[in-house]
Protein backbone atom coordinates (compact mmCIF):
# COMPACT_ATOMS: atom_id res chain seq x y z
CA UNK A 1 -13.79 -47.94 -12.42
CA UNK A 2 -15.46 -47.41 -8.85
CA UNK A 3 -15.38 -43.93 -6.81
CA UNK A 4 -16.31 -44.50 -3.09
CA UNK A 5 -17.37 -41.03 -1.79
CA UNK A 6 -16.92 -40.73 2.24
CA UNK A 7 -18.02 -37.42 4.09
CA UNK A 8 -15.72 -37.27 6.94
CA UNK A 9 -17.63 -33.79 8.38
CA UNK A 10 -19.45 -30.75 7.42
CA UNK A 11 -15.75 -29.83 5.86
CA UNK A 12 -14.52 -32.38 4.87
CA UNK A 13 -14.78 -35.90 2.85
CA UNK A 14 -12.19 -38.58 0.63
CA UNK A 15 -12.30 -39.65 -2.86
CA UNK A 16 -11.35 -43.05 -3.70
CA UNK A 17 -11.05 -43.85 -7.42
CA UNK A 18 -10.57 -47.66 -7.95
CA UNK A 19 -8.75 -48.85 -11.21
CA UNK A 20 -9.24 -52.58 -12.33
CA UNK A 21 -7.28 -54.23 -15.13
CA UNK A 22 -9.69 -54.04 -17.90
CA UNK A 23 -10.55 -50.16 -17.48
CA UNK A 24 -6.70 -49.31 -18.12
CA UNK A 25 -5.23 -53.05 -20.37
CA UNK A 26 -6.72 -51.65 -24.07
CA UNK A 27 -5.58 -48.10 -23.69
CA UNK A 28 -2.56 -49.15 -22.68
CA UNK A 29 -1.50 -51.61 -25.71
CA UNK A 30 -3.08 -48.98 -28.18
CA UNK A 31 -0.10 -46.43 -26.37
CA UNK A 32 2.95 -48.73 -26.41
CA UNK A 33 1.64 -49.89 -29.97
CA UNK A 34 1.55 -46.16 -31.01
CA UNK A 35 4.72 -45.78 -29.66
CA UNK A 36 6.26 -48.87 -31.29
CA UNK A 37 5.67 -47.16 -34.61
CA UNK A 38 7.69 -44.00 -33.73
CA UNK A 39 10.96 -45.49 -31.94
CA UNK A 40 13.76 -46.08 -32.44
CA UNK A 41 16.18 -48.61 -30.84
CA UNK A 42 19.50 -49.55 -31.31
CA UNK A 43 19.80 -52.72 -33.76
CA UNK A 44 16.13 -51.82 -35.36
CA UNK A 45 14.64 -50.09 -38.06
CA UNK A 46 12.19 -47.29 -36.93
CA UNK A 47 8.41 -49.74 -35.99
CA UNK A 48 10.59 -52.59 -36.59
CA UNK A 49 11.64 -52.92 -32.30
CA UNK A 50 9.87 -55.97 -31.15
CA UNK A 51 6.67 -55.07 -29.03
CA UNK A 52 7.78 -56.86 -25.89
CA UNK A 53 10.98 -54.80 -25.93
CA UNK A 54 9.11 -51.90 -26.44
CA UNK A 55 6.19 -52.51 -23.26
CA UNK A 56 9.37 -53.74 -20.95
CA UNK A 57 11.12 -50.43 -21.44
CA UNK A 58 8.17 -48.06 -22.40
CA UNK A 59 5.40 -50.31 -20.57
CA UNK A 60 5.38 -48.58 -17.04
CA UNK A 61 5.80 -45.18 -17.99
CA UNK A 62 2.82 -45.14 -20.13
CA UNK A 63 0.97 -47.21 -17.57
CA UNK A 64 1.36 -44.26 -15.04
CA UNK A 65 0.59 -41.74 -17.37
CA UNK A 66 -2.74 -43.50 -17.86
CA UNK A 67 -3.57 -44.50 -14.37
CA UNK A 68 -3.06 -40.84 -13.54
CA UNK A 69 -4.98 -39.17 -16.13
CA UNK A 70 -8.04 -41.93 -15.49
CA UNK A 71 -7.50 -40.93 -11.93
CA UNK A 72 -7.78 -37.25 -12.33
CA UNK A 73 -10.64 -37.26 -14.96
CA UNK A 74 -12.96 -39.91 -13.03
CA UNK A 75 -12.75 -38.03 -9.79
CA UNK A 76 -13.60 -34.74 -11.80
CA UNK A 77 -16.59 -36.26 -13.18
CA UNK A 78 -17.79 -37.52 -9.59
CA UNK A 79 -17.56 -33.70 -8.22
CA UNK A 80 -19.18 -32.23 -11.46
CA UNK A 81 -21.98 -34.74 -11.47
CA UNK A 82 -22.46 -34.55 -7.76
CA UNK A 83 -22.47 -31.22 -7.67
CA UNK A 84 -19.97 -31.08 -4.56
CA UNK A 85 -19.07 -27.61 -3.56
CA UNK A 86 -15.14 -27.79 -3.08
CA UNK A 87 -12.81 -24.96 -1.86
CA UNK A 88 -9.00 -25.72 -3.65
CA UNK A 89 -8.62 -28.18 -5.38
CA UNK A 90 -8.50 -32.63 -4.69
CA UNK A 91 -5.48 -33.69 -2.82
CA UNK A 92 -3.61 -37.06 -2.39
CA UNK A 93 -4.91 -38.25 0.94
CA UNK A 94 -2.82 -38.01 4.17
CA UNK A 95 -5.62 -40.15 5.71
CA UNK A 96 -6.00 -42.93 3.54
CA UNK A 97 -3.22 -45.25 1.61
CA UNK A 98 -3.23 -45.40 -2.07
CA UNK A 99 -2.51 -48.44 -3.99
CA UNK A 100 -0.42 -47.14 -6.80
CA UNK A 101 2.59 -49.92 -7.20
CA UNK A 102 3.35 -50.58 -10.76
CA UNK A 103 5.44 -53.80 -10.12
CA UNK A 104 3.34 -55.96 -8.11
CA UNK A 105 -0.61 -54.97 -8.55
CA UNK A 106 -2.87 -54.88 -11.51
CA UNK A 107 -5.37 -52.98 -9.56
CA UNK A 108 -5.16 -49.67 -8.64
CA UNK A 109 -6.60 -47.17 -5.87
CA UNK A 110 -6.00 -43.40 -5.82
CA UNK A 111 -7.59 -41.80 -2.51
CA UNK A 112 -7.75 -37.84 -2.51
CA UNK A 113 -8.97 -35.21 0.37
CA UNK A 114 -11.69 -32.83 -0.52
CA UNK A 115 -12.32 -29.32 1.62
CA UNK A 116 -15.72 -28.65 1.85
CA UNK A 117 -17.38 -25.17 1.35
CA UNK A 118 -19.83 -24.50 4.23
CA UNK A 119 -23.18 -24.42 3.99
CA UNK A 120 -25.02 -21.62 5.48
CA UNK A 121 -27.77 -18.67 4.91
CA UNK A 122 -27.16 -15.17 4.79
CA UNK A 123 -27.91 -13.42 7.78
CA UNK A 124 -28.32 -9.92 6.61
CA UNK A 125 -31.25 -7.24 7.12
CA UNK A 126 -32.38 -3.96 8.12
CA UNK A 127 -31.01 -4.61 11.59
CA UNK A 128 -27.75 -4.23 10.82
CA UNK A 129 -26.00 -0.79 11.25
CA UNK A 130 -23.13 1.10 9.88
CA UNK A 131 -22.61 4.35 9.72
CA UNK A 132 -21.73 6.45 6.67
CA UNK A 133 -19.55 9.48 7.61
CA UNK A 134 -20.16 12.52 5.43
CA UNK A 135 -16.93 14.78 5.80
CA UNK A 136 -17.30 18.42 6.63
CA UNK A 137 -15.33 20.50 4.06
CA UNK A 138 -14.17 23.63 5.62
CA UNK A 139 -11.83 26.35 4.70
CA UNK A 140 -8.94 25.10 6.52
CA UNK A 141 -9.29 22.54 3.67
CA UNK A 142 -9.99 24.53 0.76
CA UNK A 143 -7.65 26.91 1.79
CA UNK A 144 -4.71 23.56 1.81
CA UNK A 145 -6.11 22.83 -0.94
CA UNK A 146 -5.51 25.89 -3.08
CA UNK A 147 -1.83 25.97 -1.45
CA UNK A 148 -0.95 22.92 -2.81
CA UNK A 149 -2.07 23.32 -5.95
CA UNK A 150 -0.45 26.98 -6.51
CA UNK A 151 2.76 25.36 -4.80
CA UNK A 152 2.70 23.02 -7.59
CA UNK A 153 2.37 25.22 -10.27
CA UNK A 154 4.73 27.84 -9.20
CA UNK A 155 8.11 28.25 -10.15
CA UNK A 156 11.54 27.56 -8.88
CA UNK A 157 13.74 30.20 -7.74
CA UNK A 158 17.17 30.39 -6.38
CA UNK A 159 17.32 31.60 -2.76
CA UNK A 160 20.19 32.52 -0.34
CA UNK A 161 19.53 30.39 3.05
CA UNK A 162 17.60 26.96 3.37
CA UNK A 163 14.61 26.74 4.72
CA UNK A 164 12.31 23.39 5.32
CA UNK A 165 10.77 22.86 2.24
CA UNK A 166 13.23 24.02 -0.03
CA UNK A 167 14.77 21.83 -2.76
CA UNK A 168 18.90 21.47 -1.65
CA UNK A 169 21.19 20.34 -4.09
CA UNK A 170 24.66 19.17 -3.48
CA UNK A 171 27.60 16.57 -3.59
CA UNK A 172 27.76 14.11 -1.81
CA UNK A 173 31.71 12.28 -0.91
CA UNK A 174 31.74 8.82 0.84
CA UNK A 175 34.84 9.19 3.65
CA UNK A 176 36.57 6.97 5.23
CA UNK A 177 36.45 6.76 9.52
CA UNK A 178 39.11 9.64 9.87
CA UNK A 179 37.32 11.56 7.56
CA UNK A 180 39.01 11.84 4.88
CA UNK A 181 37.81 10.40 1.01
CA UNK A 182 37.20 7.06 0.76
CA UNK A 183 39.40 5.68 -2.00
CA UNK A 184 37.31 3.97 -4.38
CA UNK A 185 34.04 4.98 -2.90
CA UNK A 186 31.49 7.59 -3.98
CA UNK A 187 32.46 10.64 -5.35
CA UNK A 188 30.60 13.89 -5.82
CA UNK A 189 27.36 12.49 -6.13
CA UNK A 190 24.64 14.55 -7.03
CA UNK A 191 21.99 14.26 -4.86
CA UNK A 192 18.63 16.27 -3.62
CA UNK A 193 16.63 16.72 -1.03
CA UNK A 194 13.96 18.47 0.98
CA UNK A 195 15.16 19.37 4.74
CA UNK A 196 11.45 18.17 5.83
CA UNK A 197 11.56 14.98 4.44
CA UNK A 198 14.19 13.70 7.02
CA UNK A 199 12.28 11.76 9.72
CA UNK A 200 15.78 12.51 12.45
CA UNK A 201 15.20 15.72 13.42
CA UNK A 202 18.40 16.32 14.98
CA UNK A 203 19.80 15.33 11.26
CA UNK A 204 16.78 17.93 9.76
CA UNK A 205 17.98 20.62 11.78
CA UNK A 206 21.65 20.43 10.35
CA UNK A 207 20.09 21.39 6.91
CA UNK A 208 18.24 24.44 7.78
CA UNK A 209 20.22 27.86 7.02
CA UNK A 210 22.27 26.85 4.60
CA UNK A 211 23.39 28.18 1.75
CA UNK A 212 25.32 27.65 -1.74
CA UNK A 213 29.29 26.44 -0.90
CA UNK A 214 28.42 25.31 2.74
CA UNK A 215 29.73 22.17 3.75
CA UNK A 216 29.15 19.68 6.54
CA UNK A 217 29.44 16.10 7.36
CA UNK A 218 25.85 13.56 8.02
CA UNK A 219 24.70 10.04 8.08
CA UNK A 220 23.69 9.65 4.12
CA UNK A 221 21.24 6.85 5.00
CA UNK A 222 19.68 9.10 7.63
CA UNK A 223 18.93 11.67 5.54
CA UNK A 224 16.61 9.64 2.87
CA UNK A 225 15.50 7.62 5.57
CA UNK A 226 17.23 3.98 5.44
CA UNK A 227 15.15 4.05 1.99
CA UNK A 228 17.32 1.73 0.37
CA UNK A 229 15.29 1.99 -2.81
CA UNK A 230 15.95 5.63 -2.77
CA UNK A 231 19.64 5.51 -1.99
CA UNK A 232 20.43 3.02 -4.76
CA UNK A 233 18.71 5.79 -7.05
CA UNK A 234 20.14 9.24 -5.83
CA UNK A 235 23.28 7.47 -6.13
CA UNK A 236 23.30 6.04 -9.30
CA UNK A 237 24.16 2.07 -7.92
CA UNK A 238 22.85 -1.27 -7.48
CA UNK A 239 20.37 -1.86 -4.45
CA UNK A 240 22.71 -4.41 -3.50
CA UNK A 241 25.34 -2.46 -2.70
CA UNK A 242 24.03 0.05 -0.33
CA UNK A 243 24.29 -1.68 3.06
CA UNK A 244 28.31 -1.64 2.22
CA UNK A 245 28.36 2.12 1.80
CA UNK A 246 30.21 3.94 5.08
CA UNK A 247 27.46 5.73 6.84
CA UNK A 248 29.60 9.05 6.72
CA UNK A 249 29.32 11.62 3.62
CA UNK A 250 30.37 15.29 3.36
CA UNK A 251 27.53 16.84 1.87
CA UNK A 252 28.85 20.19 -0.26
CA UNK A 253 25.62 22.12 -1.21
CA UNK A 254 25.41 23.73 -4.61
CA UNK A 255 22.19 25.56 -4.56
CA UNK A 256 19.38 25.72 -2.73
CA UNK A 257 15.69 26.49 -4.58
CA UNK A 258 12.20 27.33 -3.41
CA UNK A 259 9.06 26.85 -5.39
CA UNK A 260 7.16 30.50 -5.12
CA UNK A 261 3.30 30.01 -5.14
CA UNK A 262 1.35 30.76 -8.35
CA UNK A 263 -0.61 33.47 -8.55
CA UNK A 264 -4.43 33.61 -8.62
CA UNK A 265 -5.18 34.34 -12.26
CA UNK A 266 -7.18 33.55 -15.06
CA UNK A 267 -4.01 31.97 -16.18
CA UNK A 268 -3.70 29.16 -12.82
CA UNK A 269 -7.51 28.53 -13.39
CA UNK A 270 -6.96 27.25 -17.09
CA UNK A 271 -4.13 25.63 -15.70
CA UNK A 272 -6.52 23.94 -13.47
CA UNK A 273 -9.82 23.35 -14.88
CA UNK A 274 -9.03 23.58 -18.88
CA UNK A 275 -9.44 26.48 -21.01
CA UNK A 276 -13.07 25.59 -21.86
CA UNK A 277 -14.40 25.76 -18.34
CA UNK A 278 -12.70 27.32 -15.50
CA UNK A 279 -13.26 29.72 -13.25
CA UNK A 280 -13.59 33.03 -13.37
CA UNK A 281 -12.93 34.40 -10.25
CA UNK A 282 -11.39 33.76 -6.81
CA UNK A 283 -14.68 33.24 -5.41
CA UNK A 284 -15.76 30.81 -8.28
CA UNK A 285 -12.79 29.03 -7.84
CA UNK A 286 -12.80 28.68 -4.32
CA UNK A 287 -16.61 26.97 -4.90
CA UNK A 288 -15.41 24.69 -7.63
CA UNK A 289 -12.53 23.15 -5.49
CA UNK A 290 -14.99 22.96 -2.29
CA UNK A 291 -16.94 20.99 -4.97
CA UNK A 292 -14.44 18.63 -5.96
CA UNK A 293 -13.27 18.29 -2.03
CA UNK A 294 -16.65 17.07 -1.46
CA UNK A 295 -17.11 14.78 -4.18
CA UNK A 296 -13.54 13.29 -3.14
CA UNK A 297 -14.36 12.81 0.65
CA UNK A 298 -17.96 11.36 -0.54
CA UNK A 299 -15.92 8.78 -2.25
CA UNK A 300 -13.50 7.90 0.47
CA UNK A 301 -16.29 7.40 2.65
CA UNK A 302 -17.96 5.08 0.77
CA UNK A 303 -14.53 3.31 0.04
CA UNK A 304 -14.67 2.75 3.60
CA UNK A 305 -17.88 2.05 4.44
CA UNK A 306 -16.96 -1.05 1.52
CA UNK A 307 -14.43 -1.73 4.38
CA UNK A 308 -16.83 -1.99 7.03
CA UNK A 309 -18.84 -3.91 5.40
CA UNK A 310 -16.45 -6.53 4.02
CA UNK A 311 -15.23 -6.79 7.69
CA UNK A 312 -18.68 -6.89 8.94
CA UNK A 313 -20.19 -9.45 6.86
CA UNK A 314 -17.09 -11.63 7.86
CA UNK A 315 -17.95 -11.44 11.48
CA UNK A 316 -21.99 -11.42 11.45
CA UNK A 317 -21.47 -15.01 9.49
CA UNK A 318 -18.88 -16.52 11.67
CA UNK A 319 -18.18 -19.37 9.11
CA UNK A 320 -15.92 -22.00 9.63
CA UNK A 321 -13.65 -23.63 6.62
CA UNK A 322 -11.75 -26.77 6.35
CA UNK A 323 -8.75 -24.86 7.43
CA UNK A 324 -6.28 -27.71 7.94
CA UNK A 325 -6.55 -29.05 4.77
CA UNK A 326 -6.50 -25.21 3.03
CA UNK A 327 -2.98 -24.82 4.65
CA UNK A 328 -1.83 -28.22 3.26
CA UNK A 329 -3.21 -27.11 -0.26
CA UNK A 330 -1.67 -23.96 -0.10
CA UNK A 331 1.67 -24.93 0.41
CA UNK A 332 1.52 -27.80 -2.37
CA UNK A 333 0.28 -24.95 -4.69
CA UNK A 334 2.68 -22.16 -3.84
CA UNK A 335 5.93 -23.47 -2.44
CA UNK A 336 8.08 -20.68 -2.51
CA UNK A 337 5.03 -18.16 -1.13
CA UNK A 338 3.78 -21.27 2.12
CA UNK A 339 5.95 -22.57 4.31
CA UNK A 340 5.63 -24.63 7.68
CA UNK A 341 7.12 -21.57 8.98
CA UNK A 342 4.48 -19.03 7.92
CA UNK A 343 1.54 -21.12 6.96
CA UNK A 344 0.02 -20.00 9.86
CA UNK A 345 0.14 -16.50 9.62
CA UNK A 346 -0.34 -16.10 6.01
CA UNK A 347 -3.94 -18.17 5.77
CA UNK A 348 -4.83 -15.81 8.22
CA UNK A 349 -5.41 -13.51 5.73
CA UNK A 350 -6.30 -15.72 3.12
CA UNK A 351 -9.06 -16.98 4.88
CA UNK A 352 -10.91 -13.79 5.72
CA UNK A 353 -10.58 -13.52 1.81
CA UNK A 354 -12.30 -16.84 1.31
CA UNK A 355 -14.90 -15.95 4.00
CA UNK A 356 -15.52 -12.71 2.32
CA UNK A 357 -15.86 -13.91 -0.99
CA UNK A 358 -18.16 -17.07 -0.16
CA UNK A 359 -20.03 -14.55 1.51
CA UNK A 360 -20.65 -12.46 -1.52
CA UNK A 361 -20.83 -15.12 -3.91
CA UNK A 362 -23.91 -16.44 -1.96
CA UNK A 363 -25.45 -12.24 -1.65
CA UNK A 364 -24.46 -12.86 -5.69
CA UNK A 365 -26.72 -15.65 -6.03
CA UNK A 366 -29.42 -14.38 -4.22
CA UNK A 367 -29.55 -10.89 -5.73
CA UNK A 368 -29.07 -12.44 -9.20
CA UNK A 369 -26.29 -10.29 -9.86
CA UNK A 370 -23.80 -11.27 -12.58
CA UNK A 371 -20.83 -9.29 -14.56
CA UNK A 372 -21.51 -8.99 -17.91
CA UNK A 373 -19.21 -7.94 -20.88
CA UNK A 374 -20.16 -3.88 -20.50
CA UNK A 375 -20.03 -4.02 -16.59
CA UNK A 376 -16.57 -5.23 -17.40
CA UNK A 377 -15.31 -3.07 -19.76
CA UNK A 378 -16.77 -0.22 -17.53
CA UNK A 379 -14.59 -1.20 -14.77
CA UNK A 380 -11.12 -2.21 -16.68
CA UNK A 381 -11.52 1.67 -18.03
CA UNK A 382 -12.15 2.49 -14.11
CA UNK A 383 -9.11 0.68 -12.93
CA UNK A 384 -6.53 2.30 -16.14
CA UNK A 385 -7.73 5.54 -15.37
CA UNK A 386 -7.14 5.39 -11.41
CA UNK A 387 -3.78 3.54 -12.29
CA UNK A 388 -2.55 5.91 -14.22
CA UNK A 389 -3.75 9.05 -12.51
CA UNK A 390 -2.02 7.59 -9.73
CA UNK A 391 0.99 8.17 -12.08
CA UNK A 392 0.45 11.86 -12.50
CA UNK A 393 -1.25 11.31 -14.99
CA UNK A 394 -4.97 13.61 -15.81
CA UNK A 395 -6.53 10.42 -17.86
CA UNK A 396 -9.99 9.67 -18.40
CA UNK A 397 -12.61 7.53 -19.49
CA UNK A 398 -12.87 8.66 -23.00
CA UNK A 399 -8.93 8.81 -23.94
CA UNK A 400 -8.32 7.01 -26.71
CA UNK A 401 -5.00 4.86 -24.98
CA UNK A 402 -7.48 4.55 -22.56
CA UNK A 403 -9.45 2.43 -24.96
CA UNK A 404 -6.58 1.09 -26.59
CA UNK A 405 -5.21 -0.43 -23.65
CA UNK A 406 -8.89 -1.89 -22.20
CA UNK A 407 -9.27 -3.99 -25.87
CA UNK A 408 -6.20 -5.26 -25.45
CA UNK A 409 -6.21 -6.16 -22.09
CA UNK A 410 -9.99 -7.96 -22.44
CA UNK A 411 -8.25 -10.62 -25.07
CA UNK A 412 -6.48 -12.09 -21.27
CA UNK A 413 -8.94 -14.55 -19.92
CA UNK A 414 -7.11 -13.75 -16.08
CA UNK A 415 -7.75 -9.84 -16.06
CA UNK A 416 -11.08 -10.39 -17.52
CA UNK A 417 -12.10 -12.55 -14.89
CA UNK A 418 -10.33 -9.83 -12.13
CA UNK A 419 -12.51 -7.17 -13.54
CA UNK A 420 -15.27 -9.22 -13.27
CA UNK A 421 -14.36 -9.88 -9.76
CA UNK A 422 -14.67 -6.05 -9.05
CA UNK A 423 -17.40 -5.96 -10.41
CA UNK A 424 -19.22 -8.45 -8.71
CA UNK A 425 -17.83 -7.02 -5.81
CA UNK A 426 -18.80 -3.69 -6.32
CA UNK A 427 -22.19 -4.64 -7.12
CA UNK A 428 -22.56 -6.62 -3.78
CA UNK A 429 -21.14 -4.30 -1.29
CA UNK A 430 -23.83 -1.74 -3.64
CA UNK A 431 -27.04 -3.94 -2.69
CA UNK A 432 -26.13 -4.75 1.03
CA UNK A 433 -26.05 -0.96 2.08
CA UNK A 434 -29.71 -0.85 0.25
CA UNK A 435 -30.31 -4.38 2.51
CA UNK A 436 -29.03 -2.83 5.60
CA UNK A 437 -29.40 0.63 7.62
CA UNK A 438 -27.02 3.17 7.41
CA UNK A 439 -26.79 5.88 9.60
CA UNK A 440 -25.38 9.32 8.42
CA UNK A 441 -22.85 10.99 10.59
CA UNK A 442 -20.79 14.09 9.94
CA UNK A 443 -17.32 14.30 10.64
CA UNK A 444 -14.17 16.37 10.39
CA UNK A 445 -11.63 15.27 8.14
CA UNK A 446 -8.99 15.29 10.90
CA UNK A 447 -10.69 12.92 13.23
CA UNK A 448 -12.07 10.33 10.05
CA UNK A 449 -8.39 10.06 9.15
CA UNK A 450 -7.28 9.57 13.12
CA UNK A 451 -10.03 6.75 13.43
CA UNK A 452 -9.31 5.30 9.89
CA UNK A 453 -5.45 5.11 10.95
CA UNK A 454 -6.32 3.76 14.59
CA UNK A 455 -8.16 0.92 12.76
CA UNK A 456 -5.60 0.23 10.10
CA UNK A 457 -3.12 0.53 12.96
């Protein structure tokens, strides 16, 4: 076998793997005479089929097979032993014509396109700035704080009249243009929802003031918000179905409830903090939740000073990529995710993710840092207890399904390599802010959250 190597550009280069007669004619036989043994054809005893009958029908099938795995394992060996850095993976060429016909050669060629990664040197230091915004904590916050939380741990209590943020239950009665029932159509639904909630205010207003046995007539898709997910649910029927519903529902409340606020006692605090260490006054508690606010804020800061930096990095190395042959490899690798119609738009954002991670793979290198089996526990215990906390859930570190559920999950080769991914990443992003400057800068919660959405927007 030969393998003619041709670097086409910085990005890009061809494979051609060239297949004579007498690399493929032994393995071959030794195939079809395996396979002699073990068929069977009609007039013959099993091994008992004469060979030629067996290569004429067999012969070309097996040939492929072998051309293709010779193919396939020769060019691997040539980027292994080269050491050629290769973003995706080989493809057949669109630039060069293989020689692959079965009927009329006995020597083969297989030509492949390679994408190249770039070479290039990081270009990071102390002149490079971001800033770090430490967010001011102030009462207004504590004191939305404590709301919430007594709001969620008071009770519910039947009132007379509506009011915004009350809970309304009622019926809810599909009807037909003229009004009246809609045979076959839903029926007394029980439904619930909060006034608030309704993004038409026109429609919002409509549910304010009223009270148990009222009645009136509204757009059911307006009031949870064209949420199809959430219509489907409240009324007890498939997704599918909800764009035939009539827009038109009398809505019969039931009862209306409001959740009173708990009060501030040593009762709420346990509630809170655990009956081992929690406050013991207003004052203390006050202190310990302007303590948690801060730690909270210190952590979305640096979640977005991560940001930053991924972004920054991207744009300080300005790196370019084989991109036309990333799009053709994409959509051979993911047909029903790449299209000709959205190629284009899509590896936008897969390339800033390539960027990004060449990028820290190379800050990797340098800073020797690695993932290792702790680092990567660590971080799968890290990502079940956010996961599920973002479930309602209080979990933490030490739980035992915590730990259950981390052992398990370390036995799949994929998530162990994701949460070594994080980690890597974590790790990275960790060693550039001690690379670069960062410059502190207090800000109000208000306007961090109206410059974070600007960006995002």
């Amino acid at each position: 076998m030969n393998v003619k190597y041709d670097k086409i550009d910085d990005l890009n280069a061809t494979i051609v793997v060239d297949i004579a007669k007498e690399d493929y004619e032994q393995k071959v036989n030794d195939e079809v005479k395996k396979l002699q043994k073990k068929v069977v054809l009609k007039g013959f005893r099993q091994g008992k089929a004469p060979m030629a009958m067996v290569n004429k029908m067999y012969g070309k099938s097996i040939l492929a097979d072998e051309l293709n795995s010779m193919a396939s394992q020769k060019l691997n060996e040539y980027i292994t032993e080269n050491k050629l850095d290769i973003l995706g993976y080989p493809m057949s060429s669109d630039s060069l014509e293989s020689k692959i016909d079965l009927e009329s050669n006995e020597e083969f060629s297989f030509a492949f396109d390679l994408g190249l990664a770039p070479s290039f040197e990081l270009s990071i230091d102390k002149k490079d700035k971001l800033t770090l915004y430490k967010l001011e904590v102030t009462n207004t916050e504590i004191d939305k704080d404590i709301a919430h939380a007594r709001e969620q741990s008071g009770d519910m209590e039947v009132v007379d009249v509506s009011e915004g943020e009350d809970i309304i239950y009622a019926f809810a009665t599909e009807l037909n243009e003229d009004g009246t029932a809609l045979e076959g159509g839903v029926e007394k639904a029980t439904i619930s929802f909060v006034a608030n909630m309704i993004e038409d205010k026109k429609l919002q207003k409509k549910f304010l003031g009223l009270k148990a046995g009222d009645t009136l007539e509204a757009n059911i898709k307006k009031v949870f918000n064209d949420n199809e997910t959430v219509i489907s649910n409240t009324l007890a029927m498939p997704k599918e179905g909800v764009n035939d519903l009539n827009d038109s529902f009398t809505i019969e409340v039931t009862e209306v409830k409001r959740r009173t606020l708990a009060e501030l006692n040593e009762d709420f605090y346990k509630n809170m903090f655990g009956a081992e260490d929690f406050p013991k006054n207003e004052e203390e508690y006050r202190e310990r939740v302007k303590s948690n606010l801060e730690r909270y804020y210190a952590n979305e800061a640096q979640t977005w000073l991560d940001h930053e930096i991924g972004d920054y990095i991207i744009e300080k190395h300005g790196l370019n990529l084989p991109d036309n042959f990333l799009k053709r490899w994409l959509q051979a690798s993911n047909e029903k995710e790449y299209n000709a119609e959205n190629i284009d738009e899509r590896y936008a954002k897969e390339r800033e993710a390539l960027v990004r991670r060449l990028i820290v793979e190379k800050v990797a290198e340098k800073e020797e840092i690695k993932a290792n089996a702790e680092d990567i526990k660590e971080e799968a215990s890290i990502y079940f207890v956010s996961m599920y906390r973002q479930y309602g859930m209080n979990a933490s570190i030490q739980d035992a399904f915590i730990a259950e559920t981390v052992e398990k999950k370390l036995k799949e080769r994929e998530f162990v390599e994701q949460m070594g991914d994080r980690v890597v990443y974590r790790k990275v992003y960790d060693a550039i802010k001690q690379i670069i400057t960062l410059k502190e800068k207090k800000i109000s919660i208000e306007k961090y959250y109206k410059m974070v959405n600007e960006h995002k927007h």
